[in-house]
C-alpha atoms as a PDB file:
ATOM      1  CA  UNK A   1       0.000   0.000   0.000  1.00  0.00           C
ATOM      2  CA  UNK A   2       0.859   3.555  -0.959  1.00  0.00           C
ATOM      3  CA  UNK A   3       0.945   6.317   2.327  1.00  0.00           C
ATOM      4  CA  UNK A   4      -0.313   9.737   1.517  1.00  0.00           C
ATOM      5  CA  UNK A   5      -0.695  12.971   3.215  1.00  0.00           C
ATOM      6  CA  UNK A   6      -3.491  14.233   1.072  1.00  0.00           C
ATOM      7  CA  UNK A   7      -7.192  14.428   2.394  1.00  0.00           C
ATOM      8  CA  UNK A   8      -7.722  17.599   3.231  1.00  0.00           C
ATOM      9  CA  UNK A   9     -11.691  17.018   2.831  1.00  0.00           C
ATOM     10  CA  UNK A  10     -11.308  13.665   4.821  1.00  0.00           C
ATOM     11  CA  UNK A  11     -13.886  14.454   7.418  1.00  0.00           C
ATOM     12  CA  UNK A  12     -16.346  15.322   5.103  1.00  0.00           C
ATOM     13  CA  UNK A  13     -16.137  12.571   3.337  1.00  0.00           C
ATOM     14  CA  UNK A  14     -16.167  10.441   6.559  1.00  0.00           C
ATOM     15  CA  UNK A  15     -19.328  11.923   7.250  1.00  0.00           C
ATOM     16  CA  UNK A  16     -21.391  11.602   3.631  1.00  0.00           C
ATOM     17  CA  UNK A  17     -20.432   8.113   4.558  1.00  0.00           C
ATOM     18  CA  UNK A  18     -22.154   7.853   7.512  1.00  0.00           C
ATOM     19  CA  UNK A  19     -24.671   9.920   6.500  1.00  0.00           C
ATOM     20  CA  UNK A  20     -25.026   8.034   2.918  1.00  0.00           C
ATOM     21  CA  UNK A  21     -24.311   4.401   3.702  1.00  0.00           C
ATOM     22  CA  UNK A  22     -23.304   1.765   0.564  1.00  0.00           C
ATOM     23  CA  UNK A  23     -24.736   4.225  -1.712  1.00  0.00           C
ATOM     24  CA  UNK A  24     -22.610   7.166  -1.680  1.00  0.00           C
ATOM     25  CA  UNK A  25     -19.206   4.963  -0.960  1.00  0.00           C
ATOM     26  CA  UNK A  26     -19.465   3.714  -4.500  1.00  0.00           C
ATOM     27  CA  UNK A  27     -20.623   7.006  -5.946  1.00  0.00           C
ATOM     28  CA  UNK A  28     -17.166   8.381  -4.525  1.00  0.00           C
ATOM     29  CA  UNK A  29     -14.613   5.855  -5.034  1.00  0.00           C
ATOM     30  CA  UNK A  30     -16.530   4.241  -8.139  1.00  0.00           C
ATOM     31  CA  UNK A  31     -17.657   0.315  -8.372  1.00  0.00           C
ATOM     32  CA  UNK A  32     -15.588  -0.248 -11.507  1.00  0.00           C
ATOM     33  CA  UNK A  33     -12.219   0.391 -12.827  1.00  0.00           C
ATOM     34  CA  UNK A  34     -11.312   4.130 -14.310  1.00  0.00           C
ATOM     35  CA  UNK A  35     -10.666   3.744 -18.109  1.00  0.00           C
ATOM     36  CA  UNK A  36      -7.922   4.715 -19.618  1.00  0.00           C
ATOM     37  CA  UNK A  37      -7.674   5.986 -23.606  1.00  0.00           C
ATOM     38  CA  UNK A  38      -5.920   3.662 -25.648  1.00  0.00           C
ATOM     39  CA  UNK A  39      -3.632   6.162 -27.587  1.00  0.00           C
ATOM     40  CA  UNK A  40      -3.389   8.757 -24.730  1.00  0.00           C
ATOM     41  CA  UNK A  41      -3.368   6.569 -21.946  1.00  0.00           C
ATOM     42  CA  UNK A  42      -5.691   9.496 -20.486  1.00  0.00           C
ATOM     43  CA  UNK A  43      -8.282   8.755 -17.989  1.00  0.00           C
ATOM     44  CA  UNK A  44     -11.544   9.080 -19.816  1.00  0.00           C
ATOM     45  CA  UNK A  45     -14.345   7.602 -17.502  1.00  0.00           C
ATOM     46  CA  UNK A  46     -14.403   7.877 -13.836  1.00  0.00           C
ATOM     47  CA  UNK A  47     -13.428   4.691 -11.532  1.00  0.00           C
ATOM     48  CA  UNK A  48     -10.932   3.393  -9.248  1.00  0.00           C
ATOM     49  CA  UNK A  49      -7.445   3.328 -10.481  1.00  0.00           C
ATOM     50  CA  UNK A  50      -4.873   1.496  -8.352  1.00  0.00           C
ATOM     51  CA  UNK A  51      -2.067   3.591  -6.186  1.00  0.00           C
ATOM     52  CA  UNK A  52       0.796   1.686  -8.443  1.00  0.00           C
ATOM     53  CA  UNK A  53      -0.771   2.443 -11.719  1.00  0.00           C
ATOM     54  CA  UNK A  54      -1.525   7.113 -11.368  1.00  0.00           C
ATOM     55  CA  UNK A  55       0.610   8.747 -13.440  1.00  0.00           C
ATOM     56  CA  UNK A  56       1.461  12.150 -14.338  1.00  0.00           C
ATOM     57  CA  UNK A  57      -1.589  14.072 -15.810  1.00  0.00           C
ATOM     58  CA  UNK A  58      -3.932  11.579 -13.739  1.00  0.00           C
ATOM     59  CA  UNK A  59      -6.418  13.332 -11.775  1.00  0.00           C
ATOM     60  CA  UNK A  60      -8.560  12.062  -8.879  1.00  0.00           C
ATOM     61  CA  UNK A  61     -10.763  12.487  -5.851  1.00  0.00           C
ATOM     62  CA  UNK A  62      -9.862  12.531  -2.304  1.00  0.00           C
ATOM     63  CA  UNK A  63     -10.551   9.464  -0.126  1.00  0.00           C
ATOM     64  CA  UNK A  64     -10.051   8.905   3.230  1.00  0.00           C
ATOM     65  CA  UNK A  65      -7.244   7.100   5.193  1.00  0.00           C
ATOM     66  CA  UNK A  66      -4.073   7.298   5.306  1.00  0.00           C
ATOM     67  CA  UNK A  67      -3.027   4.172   3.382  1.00  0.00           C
ATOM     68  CA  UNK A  68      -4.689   3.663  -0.107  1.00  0.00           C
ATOM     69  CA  UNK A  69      -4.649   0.770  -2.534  1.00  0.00           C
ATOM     70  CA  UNK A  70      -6.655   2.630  -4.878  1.00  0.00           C
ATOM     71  CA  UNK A  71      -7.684   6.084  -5.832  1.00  0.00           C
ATOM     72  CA  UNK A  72     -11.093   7.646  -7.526  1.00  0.00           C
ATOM     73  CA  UNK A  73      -9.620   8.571 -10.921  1.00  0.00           C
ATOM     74  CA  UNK A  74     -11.635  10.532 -13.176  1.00  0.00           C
ATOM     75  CA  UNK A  75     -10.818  12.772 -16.512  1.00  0.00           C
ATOM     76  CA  UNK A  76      -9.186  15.728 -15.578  1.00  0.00           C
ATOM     77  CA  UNK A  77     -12.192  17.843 -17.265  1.00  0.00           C
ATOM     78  CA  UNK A  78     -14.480  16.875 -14.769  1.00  0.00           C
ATOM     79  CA  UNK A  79     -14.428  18.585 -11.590  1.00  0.00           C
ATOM     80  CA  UNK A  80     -11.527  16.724  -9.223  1.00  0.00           C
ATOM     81  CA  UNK A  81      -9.637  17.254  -6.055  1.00  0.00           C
ATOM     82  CA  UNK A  82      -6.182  16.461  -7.092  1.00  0.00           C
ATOM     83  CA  UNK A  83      -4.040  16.585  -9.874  1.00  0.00           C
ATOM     84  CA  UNK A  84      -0.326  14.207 -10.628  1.00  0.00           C
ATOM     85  CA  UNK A  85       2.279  16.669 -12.037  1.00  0.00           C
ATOM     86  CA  UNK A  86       5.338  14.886 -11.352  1.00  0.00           C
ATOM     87  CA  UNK A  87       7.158  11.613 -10.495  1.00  0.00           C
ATOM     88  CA  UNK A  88      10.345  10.801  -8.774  1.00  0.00           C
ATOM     89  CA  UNK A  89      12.074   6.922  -8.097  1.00  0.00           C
ATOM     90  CA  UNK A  90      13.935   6.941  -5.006  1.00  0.00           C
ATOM     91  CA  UNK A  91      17.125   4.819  -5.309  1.00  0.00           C
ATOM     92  CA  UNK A  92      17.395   1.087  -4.981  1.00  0.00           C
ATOM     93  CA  UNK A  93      18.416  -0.190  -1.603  1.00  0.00           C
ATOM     94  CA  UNK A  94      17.156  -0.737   1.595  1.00  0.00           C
ATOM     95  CA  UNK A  95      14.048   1.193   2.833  1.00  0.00           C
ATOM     96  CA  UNK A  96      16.059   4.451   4.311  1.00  0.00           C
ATOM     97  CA  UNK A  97      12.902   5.250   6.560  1.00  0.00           C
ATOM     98  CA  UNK A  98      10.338   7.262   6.866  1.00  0.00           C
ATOM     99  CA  UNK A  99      12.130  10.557   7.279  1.00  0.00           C
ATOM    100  CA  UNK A 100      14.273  10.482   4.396  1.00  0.00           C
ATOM    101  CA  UNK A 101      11.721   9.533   2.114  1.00  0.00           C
ATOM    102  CA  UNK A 102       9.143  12.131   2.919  1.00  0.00           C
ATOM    103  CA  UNK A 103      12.645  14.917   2.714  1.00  0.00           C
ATOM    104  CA  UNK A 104      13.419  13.701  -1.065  1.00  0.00           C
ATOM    105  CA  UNK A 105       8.937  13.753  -1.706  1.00  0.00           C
ATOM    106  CA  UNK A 106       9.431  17.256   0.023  1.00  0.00           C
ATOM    107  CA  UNK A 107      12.283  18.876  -2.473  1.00  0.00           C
ATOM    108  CA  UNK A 108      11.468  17.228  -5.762  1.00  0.00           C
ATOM    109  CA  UNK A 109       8.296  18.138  -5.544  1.00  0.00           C
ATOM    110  CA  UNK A 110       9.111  21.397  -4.260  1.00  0.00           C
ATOM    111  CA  UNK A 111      11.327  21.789  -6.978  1.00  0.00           C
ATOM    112  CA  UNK A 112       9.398  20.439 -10.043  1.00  0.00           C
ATOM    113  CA  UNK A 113       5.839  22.262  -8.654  1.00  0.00           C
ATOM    114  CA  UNK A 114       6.967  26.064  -9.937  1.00  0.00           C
ATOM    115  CA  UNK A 115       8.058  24.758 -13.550  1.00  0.00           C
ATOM    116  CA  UNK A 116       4.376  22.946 -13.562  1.00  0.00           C
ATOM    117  CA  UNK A 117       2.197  25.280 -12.107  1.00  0.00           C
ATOM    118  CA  UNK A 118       4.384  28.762 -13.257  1.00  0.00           C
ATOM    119  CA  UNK A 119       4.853  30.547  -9.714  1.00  0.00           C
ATOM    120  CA  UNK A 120       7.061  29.448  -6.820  1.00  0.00           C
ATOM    121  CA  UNK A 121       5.368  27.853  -4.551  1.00  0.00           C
ATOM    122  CA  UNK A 122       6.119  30.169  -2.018  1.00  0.00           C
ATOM    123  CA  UNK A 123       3.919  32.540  -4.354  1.00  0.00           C
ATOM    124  CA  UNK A 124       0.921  30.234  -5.419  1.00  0.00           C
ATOM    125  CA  UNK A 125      -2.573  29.795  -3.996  1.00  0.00           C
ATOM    126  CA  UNK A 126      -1.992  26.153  -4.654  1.00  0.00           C
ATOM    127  CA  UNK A 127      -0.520  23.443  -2.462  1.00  0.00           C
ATOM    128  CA  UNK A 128       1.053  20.167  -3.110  1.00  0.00           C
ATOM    129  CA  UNK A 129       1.677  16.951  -1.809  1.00  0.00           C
ATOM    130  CA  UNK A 130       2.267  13.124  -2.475  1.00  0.00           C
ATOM    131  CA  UNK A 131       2.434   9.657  -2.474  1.00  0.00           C
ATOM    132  CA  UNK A 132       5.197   7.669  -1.359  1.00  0.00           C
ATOM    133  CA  UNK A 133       5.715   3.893  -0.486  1.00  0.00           C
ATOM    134  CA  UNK A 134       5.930   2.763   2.634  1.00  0.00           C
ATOM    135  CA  UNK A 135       8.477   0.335   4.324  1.00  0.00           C
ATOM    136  CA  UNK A 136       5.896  -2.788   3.378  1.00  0.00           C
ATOM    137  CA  UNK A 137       5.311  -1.113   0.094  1.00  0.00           C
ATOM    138  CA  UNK A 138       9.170  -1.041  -0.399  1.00  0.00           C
ATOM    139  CA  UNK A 139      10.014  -4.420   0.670  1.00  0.00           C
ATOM    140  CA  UNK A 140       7.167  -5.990  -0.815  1.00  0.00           C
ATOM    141  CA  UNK A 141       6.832  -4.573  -4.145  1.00  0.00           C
ATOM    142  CA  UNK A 142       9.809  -2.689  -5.223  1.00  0.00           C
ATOM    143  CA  UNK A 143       7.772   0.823  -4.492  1.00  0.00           C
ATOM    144  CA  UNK A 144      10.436   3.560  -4.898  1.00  0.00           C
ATOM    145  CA  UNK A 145       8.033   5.858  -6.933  1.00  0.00           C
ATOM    146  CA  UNK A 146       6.834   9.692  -5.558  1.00  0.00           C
ATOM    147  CA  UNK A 147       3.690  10.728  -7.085  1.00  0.00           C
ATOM    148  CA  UNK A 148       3.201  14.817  -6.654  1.00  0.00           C
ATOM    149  CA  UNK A 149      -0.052  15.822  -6.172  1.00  0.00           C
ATOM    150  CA  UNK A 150      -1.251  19.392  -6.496  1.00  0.00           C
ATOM    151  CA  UNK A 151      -4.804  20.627  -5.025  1.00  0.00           C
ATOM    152  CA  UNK A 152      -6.267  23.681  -4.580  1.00  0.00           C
ATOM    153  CA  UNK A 153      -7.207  24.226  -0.785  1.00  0.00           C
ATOM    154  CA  UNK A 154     -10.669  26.089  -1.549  1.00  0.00           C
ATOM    155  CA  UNK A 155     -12.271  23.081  -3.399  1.00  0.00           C
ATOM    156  CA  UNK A 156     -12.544  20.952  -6.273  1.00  0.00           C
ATOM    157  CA  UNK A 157     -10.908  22.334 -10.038  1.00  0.00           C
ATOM    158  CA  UNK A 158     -12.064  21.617 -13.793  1.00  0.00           C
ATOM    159  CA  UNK A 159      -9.191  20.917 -16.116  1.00  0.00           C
ATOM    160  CA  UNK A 160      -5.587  20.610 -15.830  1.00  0.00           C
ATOM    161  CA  UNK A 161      -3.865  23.251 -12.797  1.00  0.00           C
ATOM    162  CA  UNK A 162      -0.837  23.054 -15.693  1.00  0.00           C
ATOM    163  CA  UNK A 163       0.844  26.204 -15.886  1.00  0.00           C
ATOM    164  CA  UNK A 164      -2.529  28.208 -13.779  1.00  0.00           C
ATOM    165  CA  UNK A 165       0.311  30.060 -12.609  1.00  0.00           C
ATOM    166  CA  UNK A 166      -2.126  31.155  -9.750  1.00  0.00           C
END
């Protein structure tokens, strides 16, 4: 499984749970896979995509927890919660713990976010994050792969956040 520090809307979502039952869990997360364009590999109808397979230009819905197997992918027209802008491998080699792998999610995404969104960071109205393997994640299945996320903190976007330079 993947760790992430996304979620900002996790309580809400918590709550349309409760508040929704079965109903609303597969409205959010989707019963069936996303699907992907053949030529583009773009995400053209909303479903779950797994953790291992987002790439950059994916875009998705936030979900609650804080370790995910899967995400709710859908096309980055419709409205969406976050957006993939950049990947990173972290070297082969034992899992170097918790601490240094959040530090190298920390700069490279830090460093790649200005070129993809066109401000600094330190000047946007945008935030980012990521995903990142975990020790099990490591060990288990190879993970060495950073996902950067960017979001906008006041709510859901339409289209790509690709050079918004906002």
């Amino acid at each position: 499984m993947r760790l992430h520090r996304i979620i900002p809307a996790a309580a809400l979502v918590s709550s349309m749970i409760l508040l929704g039952g079965c109903s609303t869990i597969t409205n959010l997360i989707g019963g069936d896979q996303a699907v992907r364009d053949a030529d583009t590999g773009q995400v053209t109808e909303s479903g779950k995509a797994d953790a291992f397979t987002i790439k950059v230009g994916d875009c998705f819905n936030d979900q609650s927890g804080e370790q995910i197997s899967d995400v709710p992918a859908v096309p980055c027209t419709d409205p969406h919660d976050n957006e993939v802008y950049y990947d990173l491998t972290m070297p082969a080699g034992d899992y170097p713990g918790d601490s240094a792998v959040t530090d190298a999610a920390e700069k490279g995404c830090g460093d790649a976010f200005s070129t993809f969104v066109g401000v600094p960071y330190e000047e946007s109205t945008l935030e980012f994050s990521y995903l990142f393997p975990t020790k099990d994640s490591w060990e288990g299945a190879d993970d060495r792969l950073i996902s950067c996320i960017v979001y906008d903190r006041s709510g859901k976007v339409t289209g790509s956040l690709a050079g918004a330079a906002r």
